[in-house]
C-alpha atoms as a PDB file:
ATOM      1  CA  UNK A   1     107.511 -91.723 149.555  1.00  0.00           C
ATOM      2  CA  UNK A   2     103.801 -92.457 150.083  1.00  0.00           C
ATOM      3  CA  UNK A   3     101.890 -90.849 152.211  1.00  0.00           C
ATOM      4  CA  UNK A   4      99.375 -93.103 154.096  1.00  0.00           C
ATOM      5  CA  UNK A   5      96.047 -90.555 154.130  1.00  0.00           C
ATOM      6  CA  UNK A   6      93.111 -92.598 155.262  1.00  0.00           C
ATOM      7  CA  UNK A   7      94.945 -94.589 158.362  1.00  0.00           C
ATOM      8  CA  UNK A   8      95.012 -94.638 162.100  1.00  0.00           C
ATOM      9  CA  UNK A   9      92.634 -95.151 164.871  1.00  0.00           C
ATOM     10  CA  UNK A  10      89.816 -93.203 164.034  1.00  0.00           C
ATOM     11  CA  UNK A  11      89.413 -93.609 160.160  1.00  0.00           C
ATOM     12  CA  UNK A  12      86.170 -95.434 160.448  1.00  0.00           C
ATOM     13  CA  UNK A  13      84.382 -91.920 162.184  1.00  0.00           C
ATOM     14  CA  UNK A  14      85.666 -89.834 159.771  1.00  0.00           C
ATOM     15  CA  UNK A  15      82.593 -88.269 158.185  1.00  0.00           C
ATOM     16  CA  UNK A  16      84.677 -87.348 154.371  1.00  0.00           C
ATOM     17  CA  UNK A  17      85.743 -90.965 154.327  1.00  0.00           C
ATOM     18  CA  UNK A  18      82.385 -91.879 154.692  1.00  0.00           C
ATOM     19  CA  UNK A  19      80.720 -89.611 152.557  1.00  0.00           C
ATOM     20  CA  UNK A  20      83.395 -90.192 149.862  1.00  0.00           C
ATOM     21  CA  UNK A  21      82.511 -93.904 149.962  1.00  0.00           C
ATOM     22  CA  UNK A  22      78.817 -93.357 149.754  1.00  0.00           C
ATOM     23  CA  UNK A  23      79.489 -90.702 146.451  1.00  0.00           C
ATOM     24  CA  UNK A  24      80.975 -94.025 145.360  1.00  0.00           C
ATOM     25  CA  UNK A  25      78.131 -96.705 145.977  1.00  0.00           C
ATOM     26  CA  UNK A  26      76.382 -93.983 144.264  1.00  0.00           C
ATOM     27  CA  UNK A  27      78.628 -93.760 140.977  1.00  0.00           C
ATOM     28  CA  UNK A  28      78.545 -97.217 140.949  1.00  0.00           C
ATOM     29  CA  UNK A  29      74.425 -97.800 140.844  1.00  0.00           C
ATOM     30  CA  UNK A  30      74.872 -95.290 137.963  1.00  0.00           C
ATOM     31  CA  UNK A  31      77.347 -97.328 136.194  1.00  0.00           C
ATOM     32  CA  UNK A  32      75.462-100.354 136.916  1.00  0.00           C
ATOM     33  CA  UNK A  33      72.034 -98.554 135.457  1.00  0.00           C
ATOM     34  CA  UNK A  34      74.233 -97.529 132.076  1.00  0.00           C
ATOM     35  CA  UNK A  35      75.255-101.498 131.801  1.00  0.00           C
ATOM     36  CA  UNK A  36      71.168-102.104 132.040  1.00  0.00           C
ATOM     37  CA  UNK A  37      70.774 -99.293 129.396  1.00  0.00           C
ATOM     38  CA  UNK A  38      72.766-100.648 126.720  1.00  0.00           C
ATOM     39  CA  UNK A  39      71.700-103.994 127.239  1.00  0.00           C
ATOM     40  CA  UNK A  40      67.933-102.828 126.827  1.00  0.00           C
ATOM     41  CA  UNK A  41      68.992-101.153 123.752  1.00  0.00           C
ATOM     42  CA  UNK A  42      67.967 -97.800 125.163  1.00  0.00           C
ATOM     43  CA  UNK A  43      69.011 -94.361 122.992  1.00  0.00           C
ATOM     44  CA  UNK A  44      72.668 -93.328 122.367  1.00  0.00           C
ATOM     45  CA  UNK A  45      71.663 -89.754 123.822  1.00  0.00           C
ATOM     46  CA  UNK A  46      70.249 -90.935 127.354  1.00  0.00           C
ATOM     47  CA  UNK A  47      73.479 -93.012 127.532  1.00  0.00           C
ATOM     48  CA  UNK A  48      75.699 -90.409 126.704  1.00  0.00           C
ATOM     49  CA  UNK A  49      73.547 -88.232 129.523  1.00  0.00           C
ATOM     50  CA  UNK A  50      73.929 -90.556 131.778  1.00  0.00           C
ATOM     51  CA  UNK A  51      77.793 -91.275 131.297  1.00  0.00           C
ATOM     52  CA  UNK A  52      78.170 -87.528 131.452  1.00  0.00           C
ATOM     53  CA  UNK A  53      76.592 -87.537 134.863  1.00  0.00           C
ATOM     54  CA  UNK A  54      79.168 -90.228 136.060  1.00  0.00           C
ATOM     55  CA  UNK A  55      82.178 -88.571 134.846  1.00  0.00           C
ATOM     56  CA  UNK A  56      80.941 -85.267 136.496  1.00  0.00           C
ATOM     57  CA  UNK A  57      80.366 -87.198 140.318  1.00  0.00           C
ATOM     58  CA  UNK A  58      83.993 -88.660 139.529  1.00  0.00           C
ATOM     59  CA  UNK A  59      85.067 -85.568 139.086  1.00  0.00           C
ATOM     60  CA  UNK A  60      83.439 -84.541 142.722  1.00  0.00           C
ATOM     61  CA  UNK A  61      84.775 -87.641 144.349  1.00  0.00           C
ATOM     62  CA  UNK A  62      88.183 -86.657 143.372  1.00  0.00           C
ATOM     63  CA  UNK A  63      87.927 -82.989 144.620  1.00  0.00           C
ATOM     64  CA  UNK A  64      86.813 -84.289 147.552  1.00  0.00           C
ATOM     65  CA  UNK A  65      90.069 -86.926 148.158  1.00  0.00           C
ATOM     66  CA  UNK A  66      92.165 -83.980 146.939  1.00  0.00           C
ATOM     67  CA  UNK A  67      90.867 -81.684 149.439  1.00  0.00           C
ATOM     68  CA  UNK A  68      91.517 -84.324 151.748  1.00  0.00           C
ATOM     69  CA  UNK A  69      95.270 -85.300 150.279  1.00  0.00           C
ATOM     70  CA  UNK A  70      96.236 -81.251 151.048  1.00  0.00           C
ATOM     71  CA  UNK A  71      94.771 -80.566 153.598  1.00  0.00           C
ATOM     72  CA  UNK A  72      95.798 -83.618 155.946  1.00  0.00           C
ATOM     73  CA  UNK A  73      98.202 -85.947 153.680  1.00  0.00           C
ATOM     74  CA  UNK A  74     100.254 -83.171 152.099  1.00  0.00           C
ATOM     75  CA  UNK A  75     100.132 -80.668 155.418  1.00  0.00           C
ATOM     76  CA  UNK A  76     101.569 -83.214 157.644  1.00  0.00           C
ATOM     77  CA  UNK A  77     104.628 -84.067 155.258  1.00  0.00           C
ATOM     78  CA  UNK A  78     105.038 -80.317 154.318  1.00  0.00           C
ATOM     79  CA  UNK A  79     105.195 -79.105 157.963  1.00  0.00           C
ATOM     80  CA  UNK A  80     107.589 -81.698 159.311  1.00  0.00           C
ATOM     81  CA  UNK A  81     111.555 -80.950 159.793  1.00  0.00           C
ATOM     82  CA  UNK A  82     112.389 -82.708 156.988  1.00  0.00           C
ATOM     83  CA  UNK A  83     110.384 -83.453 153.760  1.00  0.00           C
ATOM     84  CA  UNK A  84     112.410 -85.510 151.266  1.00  0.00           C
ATOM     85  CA  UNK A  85     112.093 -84.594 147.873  1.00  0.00           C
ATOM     86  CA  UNK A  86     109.985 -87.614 147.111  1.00  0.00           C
ATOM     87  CA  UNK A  87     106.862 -85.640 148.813  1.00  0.00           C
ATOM     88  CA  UNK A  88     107.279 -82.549 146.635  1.00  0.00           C
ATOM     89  CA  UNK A  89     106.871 -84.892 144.046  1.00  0.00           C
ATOM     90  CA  UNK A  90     104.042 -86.582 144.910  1.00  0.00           C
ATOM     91  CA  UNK A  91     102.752 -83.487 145.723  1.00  0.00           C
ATOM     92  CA  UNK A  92     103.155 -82.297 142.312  1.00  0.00           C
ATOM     93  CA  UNK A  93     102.129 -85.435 140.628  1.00  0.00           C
ATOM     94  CA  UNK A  94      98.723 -85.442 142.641  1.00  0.00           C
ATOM     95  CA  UNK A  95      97.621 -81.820 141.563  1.00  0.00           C
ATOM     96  CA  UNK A  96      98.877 -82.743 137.649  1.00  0.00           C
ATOM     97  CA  UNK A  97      96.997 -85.828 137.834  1.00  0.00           C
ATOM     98  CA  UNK A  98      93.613 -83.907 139.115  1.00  0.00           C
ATOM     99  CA  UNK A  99      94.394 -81.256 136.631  1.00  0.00           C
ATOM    100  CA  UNK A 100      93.775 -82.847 133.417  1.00  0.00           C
END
């Protein structure tokens, strides 16, 4: 069972949608500014630095759509009558995934 997080009516005013796609426009200038890096042959070490930085605002992106997964996604399979087993596990596989 998948759970459909970012749907309905009002997704476009959501303000964590939006700022979660704006972290990403943001990793991906970085990304785009390592690619220029290499190509001009710059240092190993302000690479590395700057690779660093993009794996840590990955790392914030993803808190911030796991946040998001529990406390909306997860909540509103958890809470109703019935949760098939397939949500436990994608519960489970979610926080495991984040985890490593």
């Amino acid at each position: 069972m998948e759970v459909q997080c970012w749907e309905g009516p009002n997704w476009q005013e959501d303000e964590r949608r939006r700022g979660l796609l704006r972290r990403l426009q943001a990793i991906e200038g970085q990304v785009k500014g390592i690619q220029r890096m290499v190509r001009e042959g710059r240092p190993c070490f302000e690479v590395l630095t700057q690779i660093a930085a993009v794996q840590q605002a990955l790392r914030s992106a993803a808190k911030v759509t796991l946040r998001h997964y529990l406390e909306t996604c997860a909540k509103t399979v958890l809470c109703a009558e019935e949760v098939p087993a397939e949500a436990y596990d994608e519960l489970m596989e979610m926080v495991f995934k984040f985890a490593r």
